[in-house]
C-alpha atoms as a PDB file:
ATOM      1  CA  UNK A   1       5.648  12.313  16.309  1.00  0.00           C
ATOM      2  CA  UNK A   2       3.354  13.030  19.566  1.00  0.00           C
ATOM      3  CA  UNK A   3       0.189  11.153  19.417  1.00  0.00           C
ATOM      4  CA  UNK A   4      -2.052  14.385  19.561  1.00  0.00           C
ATOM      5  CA  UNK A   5      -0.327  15.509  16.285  1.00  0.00           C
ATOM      6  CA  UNK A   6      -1.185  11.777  14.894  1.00  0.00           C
ATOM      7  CA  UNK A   7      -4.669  11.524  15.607  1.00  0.00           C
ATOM      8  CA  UNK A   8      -4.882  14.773  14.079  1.00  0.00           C
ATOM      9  CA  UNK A   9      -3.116  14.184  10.681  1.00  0.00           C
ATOM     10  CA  UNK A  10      -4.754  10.566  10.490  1.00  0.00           C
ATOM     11  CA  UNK A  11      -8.414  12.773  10.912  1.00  0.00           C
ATOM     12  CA  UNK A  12      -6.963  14.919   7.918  1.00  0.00           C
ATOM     13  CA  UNK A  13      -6.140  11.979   6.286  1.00  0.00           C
ATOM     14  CA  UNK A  14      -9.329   9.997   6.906  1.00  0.00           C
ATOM     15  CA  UNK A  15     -11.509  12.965   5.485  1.00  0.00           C
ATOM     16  CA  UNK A  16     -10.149  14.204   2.679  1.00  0.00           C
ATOM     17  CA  UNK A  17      -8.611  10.757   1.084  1.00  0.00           C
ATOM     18  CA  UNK A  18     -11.754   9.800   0.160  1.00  0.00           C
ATOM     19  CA  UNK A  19     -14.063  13.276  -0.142  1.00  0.00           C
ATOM     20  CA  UNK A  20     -12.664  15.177  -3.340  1.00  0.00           C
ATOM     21  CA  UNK A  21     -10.754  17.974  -1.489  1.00  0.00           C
ATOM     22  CA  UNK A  22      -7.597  16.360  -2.020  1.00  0.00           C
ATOM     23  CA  UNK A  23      -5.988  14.730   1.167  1.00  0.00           C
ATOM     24  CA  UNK A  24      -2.032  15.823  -0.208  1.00  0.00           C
ATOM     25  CA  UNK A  25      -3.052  19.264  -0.258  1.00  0.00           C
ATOM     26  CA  UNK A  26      -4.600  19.469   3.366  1.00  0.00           C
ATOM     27  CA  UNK A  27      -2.034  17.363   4.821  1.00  0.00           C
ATOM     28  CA  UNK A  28       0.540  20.145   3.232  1.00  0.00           C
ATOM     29  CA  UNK A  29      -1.742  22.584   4.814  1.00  0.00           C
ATOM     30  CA  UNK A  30      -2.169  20.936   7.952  1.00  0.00           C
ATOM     31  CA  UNK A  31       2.120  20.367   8.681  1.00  0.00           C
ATOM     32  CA  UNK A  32       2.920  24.135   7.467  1.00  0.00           C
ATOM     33  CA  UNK A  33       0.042  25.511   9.805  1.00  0.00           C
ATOM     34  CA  UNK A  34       1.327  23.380  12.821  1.00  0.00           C
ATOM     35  CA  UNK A  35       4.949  22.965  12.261  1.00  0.00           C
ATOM     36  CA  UNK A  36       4.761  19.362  11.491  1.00  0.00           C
ATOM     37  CA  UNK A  37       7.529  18.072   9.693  1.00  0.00           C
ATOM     38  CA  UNK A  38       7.148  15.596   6.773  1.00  0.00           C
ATOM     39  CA  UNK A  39       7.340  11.601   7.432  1.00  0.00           C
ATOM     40  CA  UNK A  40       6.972   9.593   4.516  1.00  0.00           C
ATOM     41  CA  UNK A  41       7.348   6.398   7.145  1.00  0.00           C
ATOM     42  CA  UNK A  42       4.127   8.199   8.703  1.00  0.00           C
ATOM     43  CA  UNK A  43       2.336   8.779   5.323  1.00  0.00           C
ATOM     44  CA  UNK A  44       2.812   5.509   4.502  1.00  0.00           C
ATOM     45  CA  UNK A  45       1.202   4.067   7.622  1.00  0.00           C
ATOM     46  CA  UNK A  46      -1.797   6.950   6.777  1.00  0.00           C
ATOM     47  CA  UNK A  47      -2.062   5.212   3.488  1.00  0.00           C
ATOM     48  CA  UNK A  48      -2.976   2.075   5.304  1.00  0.00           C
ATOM     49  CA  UNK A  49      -5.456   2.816   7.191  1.00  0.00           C
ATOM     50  CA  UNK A  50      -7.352   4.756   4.254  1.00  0.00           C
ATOM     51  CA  UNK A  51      -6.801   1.475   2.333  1.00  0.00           C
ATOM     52  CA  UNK A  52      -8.189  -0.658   4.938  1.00  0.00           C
ATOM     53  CA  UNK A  53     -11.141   1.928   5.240  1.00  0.00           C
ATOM     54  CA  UNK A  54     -12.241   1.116   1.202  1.00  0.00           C
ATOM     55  CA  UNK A  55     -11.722  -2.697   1.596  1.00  0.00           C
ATOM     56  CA  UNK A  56     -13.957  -2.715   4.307  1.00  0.00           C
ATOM     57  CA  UNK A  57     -16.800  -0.542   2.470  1.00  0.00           C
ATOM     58  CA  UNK A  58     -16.313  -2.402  -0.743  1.00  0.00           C
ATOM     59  CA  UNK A  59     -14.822  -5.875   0.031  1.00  0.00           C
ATOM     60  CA  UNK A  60     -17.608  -7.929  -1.782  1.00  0.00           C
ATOM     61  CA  UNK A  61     -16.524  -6.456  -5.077  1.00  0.00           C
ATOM     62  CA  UNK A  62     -12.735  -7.557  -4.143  1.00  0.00           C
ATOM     63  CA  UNK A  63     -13.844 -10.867  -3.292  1.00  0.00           C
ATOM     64  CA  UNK A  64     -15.565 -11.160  -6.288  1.00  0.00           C
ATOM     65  CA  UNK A  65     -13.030  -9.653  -8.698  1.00  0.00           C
ATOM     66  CA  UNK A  66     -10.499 -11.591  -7.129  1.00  0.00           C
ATOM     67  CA  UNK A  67     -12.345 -15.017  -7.334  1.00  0.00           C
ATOM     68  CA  UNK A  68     -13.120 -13.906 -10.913  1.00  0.00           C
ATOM     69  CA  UNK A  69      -8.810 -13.350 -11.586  1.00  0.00           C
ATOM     70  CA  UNK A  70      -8.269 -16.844  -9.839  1.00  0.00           C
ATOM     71  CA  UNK A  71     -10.705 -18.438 -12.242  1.00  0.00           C
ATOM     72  CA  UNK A  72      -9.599 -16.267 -15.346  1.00  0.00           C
ATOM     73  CA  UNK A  73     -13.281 -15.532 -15.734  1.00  0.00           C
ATOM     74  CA  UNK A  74     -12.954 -12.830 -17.413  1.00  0.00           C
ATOM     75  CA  UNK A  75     -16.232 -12.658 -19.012  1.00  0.00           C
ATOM     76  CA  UNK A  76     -18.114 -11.637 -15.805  1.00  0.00           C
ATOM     77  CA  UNK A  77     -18.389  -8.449 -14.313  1.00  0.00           C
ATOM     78  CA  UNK A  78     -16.243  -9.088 -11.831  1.00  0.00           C
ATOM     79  CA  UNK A  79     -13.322 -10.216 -14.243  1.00  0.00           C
ATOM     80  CA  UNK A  80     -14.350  -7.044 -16.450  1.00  0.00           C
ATOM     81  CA  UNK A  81     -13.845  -4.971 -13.710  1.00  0.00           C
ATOM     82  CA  UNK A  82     -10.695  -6.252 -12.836  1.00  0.00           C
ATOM     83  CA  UNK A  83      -9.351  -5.931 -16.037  1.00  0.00           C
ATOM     84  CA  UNK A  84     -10.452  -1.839 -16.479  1.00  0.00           C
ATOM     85  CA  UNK A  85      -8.730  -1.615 -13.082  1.00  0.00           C
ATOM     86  CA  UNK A  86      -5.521  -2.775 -14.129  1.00  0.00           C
ATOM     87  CA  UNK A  87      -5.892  -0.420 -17.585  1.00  0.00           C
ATOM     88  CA  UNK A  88      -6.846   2.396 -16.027  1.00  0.00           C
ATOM     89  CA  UNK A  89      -4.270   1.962 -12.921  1.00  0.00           C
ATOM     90  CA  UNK A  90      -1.548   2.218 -15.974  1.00  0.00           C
ATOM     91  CA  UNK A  91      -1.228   6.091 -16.550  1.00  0.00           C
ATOM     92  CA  UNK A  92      -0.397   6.837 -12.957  1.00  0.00           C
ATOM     93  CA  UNK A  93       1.867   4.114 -12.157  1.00  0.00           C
ATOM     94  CA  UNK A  94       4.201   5.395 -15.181  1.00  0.00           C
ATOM     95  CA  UNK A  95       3.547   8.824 -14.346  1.00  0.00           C
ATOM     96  CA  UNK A  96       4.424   8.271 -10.639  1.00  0.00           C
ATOM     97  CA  UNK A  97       7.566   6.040 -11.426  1.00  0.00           C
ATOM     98  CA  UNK A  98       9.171   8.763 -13.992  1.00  0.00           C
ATOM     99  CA  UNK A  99       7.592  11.836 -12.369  1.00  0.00           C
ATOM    100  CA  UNK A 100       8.216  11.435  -8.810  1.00  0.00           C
ATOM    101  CA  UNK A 101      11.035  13.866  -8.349  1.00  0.00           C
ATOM    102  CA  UNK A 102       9.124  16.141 -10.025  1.00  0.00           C
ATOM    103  CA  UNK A 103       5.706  15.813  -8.248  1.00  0.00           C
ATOM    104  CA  UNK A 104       7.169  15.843  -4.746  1.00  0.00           C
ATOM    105  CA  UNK A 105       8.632  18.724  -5.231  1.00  0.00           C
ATOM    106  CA  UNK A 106       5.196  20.643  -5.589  1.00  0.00           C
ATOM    107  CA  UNK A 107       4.688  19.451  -2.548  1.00  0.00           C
ATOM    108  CA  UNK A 108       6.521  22.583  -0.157  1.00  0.00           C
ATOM    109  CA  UNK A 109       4.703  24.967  -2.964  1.00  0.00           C
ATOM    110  CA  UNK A 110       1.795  26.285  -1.852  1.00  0.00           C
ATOM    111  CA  UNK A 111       1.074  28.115  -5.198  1.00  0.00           C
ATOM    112  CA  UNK A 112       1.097  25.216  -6.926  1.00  0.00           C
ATOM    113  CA  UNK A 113      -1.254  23.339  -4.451  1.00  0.00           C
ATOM    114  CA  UNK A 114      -3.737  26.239  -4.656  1.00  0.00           C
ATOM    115  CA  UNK A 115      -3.615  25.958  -8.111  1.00  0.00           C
ATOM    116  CA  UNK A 116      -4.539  22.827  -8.838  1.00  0.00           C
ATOM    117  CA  UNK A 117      -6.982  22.615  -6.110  1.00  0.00           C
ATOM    118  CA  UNK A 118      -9.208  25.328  -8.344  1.00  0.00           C
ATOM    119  CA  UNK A 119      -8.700  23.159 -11.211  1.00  0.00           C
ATOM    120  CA  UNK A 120     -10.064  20.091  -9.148  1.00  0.00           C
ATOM    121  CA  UNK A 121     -12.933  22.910  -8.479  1.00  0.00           C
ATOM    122  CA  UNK A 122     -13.533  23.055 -12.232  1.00  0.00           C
ATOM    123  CA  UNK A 123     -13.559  19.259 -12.794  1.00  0.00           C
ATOM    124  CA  UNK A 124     -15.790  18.884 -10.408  1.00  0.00           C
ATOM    125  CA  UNK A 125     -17.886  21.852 -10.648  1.00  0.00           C
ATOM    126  CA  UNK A 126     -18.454  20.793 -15.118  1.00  0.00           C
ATOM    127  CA  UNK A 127     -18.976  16.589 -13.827  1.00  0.00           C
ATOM    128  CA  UNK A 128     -21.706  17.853 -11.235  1.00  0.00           C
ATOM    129  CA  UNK A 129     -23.690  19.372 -14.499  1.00  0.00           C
ATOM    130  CA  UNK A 130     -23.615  15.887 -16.694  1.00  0.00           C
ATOM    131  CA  UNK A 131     -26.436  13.195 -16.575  1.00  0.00           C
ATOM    132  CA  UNK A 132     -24.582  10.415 -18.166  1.00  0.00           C
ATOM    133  CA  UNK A 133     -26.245   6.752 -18.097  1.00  0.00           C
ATOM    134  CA  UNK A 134     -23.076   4.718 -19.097  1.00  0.00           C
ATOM    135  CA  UNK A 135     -21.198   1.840 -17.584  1.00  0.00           C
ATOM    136  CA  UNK A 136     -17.045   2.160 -17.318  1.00  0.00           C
ATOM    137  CA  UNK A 137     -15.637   0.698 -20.325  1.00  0.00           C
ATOM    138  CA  UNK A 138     -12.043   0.956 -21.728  1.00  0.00           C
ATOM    139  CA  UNK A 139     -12.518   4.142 -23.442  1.00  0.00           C
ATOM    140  CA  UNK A 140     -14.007   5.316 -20.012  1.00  0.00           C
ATOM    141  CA  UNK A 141     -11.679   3.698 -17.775  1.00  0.00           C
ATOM    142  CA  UNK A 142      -8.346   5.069 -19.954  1.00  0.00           C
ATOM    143  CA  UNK A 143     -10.131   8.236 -19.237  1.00  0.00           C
ATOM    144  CA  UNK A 144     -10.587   7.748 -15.684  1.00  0.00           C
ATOM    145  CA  UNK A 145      -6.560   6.387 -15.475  1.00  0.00           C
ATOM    146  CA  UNK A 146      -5.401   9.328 -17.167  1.00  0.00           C
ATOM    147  CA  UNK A 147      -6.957  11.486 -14.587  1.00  0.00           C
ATOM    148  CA  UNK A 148      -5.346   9.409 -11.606  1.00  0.00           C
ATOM    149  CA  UNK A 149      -2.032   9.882 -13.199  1.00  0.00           C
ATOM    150  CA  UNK A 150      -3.021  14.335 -13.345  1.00  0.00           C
ATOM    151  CA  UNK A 151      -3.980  13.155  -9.277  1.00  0.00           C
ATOM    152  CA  UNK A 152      -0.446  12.482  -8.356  1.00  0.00           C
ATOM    153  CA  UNK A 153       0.000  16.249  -8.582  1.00  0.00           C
ATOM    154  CA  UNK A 154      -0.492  17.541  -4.879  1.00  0.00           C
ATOM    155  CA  UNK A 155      -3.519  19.482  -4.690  1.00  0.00           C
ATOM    156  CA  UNK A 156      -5.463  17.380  -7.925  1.00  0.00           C
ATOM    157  CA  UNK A 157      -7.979  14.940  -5.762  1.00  0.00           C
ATOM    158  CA  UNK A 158      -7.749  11.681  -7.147  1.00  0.00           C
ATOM    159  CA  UNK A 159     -11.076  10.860  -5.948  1.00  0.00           C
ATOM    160  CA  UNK A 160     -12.025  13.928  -7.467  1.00  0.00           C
ATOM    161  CA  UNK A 161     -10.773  14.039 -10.618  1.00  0.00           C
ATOM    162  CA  UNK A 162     -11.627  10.258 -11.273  1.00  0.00           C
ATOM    163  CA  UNK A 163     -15.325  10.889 -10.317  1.00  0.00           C
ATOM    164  CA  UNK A 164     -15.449  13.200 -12.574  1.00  0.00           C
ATOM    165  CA  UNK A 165     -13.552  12.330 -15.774  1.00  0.00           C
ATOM    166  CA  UNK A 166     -15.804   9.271 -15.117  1.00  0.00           C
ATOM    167  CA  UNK A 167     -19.259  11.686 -15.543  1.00  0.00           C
ATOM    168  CA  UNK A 168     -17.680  13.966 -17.914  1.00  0.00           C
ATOM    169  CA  UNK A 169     -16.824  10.971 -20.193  1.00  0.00           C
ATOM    170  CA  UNK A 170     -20.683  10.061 -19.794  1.00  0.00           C
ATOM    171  CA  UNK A 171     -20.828   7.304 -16.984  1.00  0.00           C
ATOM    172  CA  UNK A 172     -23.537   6.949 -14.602  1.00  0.00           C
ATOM    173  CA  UNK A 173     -22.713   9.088 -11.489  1.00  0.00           C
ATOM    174  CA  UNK A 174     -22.755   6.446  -9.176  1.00  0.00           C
ATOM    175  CA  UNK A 175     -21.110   3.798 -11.319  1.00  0.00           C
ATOM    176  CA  UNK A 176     -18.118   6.491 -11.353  1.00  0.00           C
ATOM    177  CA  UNK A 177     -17.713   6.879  -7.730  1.00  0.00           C
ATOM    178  CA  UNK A 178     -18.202   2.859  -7.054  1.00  0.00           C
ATOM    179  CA  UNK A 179     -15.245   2.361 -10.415  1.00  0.00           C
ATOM    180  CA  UNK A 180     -13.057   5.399  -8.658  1.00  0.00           C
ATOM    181  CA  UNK A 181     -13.247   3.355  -5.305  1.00  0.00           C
ATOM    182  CA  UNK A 182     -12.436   0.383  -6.220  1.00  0.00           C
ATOM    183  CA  UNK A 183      -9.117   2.035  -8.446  1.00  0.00           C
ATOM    184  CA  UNK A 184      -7.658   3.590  -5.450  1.00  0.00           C
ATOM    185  CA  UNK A 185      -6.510   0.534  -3.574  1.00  0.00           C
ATOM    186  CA  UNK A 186      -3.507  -0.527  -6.855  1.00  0.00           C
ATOM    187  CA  UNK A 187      -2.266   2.646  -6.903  1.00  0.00           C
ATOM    188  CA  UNK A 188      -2.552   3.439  -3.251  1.00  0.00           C
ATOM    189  CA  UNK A 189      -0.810   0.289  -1.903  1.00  0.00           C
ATOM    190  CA  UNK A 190       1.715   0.931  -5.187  1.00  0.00           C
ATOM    191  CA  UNK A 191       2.563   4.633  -4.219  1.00  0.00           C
ATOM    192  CA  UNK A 192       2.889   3.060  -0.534  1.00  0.00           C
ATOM    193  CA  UNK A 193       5.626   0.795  -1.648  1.00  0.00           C
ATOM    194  CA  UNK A 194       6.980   3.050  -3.680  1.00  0.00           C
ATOM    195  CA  UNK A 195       7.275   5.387  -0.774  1.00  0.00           C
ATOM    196  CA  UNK A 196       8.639   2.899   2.015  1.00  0.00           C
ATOM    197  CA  UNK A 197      11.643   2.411   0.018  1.00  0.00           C
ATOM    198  CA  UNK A 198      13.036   5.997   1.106  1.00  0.00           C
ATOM    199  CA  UNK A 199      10.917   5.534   4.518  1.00  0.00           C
ATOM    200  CA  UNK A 200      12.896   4.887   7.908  1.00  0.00           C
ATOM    201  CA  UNK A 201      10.206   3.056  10.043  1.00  0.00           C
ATOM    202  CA  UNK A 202      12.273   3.028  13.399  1.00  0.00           C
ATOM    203  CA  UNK A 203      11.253   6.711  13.556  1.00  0.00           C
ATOM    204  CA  UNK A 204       7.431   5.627  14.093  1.00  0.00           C
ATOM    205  CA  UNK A 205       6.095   5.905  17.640  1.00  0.00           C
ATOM    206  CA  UNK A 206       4.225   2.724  17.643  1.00  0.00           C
ATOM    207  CA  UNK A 207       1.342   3.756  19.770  1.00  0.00           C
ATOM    208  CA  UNK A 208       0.861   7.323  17.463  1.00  0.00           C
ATOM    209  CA  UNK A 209       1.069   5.264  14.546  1.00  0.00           C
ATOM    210  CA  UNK A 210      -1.346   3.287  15.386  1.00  0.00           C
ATOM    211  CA  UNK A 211      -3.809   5.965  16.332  1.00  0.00           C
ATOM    212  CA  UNK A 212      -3.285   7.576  13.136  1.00  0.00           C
ATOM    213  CA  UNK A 213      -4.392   4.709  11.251  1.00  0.00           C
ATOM    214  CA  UNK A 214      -6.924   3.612  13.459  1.00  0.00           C
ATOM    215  CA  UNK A 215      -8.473   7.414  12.974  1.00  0.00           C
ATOM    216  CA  UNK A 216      -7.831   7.601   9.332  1.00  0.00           C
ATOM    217  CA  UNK A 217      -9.321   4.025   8.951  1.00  0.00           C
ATOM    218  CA  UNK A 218     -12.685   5.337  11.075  1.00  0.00           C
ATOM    219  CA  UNK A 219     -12.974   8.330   9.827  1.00  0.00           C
ATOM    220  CA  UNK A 220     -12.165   6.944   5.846  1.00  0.00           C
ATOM    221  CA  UNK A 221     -14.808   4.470   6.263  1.00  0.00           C
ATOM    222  CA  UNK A 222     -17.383   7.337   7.540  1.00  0.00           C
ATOM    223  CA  UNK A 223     -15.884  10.030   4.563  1.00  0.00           C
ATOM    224  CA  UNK A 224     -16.754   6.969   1.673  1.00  0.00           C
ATOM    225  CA  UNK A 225     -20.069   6.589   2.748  1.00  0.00           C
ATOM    226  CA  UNK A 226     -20.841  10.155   2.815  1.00  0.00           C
ATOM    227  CA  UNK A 227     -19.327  10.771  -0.272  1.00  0.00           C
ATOM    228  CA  UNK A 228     -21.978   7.634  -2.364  1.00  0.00           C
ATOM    229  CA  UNK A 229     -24.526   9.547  -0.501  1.00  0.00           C
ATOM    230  CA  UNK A 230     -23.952  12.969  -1.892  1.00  0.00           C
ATOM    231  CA  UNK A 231     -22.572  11.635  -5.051  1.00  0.00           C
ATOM    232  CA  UNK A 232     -26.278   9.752  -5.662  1.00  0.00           C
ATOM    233  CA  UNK A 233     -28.023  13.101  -4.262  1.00  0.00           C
ATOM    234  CA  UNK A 234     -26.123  15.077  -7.018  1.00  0.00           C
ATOM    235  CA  UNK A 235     -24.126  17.308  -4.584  1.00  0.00           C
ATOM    236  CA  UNK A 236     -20.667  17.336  -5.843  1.00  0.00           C
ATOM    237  CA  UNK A 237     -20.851  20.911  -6.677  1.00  0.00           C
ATOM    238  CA  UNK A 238     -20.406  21.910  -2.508  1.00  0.00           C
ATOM    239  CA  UNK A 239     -16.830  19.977  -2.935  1.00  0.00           C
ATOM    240  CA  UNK A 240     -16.322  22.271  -5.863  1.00  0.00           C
ATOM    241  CA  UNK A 241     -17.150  25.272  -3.750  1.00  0.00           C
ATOM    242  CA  UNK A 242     -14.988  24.082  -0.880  1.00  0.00           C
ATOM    243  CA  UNK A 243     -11.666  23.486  -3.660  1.00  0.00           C
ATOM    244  CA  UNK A 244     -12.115  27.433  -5.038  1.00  0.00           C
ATOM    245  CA  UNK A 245     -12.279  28.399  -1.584  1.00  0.00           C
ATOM    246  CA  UNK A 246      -9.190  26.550  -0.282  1.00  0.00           C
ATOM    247  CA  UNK A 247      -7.197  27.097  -3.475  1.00  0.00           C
ATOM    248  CA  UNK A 248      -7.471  30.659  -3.401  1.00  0.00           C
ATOM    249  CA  UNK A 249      -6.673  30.713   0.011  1.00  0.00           C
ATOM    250  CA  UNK A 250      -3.159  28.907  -0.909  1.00  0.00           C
ATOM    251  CA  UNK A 251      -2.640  31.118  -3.587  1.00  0.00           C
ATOM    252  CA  UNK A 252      -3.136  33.998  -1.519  1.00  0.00           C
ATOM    253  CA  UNK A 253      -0.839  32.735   1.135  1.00  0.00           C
ATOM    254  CA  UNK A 254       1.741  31.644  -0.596  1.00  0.00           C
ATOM    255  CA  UNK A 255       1.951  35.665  -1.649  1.00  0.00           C
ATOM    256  CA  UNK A 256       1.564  36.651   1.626  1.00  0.00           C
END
């Protein structure tokens, strides 16, 4: 892979990982446009960097859940957290492990991206309307899992659709982003070793590798950020906007 085409798909990457535009769908988007072809040794290095981005936003959390684990403290926040973590990180891991076959192969279908990016448009679109005041609990955080596990789907944004199965189930918009956050980093580093297994890493350029996750680590941290912010200022309707947009765009072209 040249390094201009890694910086590039590690700025994807970095951007839409995080905001709820759905980062499979763009980087499907992004290879067909230029030609790209598909490394899951590359993805996998992608992952990394977006993983490193949400551990450095929200490492004072880990620390705490994972002094809380070490203590079996469970009775803290920290320990409660960890434990709706692990519940809600459930669906998707079964999902992924049974469903793989199935789910990558949505991926070279353009239809199918477009079509699930206008139903991430509707989840988001009915979350930005709710006002809910309540703190993730199991009922909440089985919710939230269940939408991770619909988020393996290429075009679903996990960020997305856990935001706002989070709302939608009545929790306190910024409790759901801060709850989605913290849930990406089992699944993400799960999928990632998942993923290596079929992954030839002596196809890597070293130097565009590490440009790609140095970008998608930059630009992650940047993209979580702006995404609290707009979540607090009750904006999640523009990403809504943005998912009808692009989905009907794939739709289109896929007919084309």
């Amino acid at each position: 892979m040249e390094l201009l085409q890694a910086l590039l798909l590690g700025l994807v990457q970095g951007i839409t990982e995080w905001l709820p535009v759905s980062s499979s769908a763009h980087l499907v988007i992004t290879r067909q446009l230029l030609g790209i072809a598909a490394s899951a040794a590359f993805d996998v290095a992608l992952h990394a960097g977006t993983l490193l981005a949400v551990i450095a936003v929200f490492w004072k959390e880990f620390l705490e859940m994972l002094q809380a684990v070490i203590r079996l403290d469970f009775k803290s926040h920290a320990g409660k957290t960890a434990l709706l973590i692990v519940l809600a990180t459930i669906p998707a891991a079964v999902v992924g492990v049974l469903f793989n076959d199935f789910f990558e192969s949505l991926f070279s279908n353009l239809a199918a991206v477009g079509t699930a990016l206008l139903f991430t448009a509707i989840l988001l679109y009915a979350a930005s309307k709710t006002s809910g005041q309540k703190e993730v609990g199991s009922k909440q955080a089985a919710v939230i899992g269940i939408a991770q596990a619909a988020a393996i789907a290429p075009g679903i944004s996990r960020s997305g659709a856990t935001i706002a199965a989070g709302m939608l189930a009545g929790v306190d918009k910024n409790k759901a982003a801060r709850f989605s956050f913290l849930l990406s980093v089992p699944i993400t580093l799960g999928a990632a070793l998942f993923e290596i297994r079929k992954a030839s890493l002596l196809e890597l350029d070293p130097l565009a590798t590490m440009a790609g996750i140095a970008v998608a680590a930059a630009v992650g941290y940047a993209s979580i950020k702006l995404l609290l912010k707009l979540v607090k200022e009750s904006k999640l309707q523009w990403f809504a906007y943005y998912c009808w947009l692009v989905g009907v765009a794939c739709v289109a072209w896929s007919f084309a």
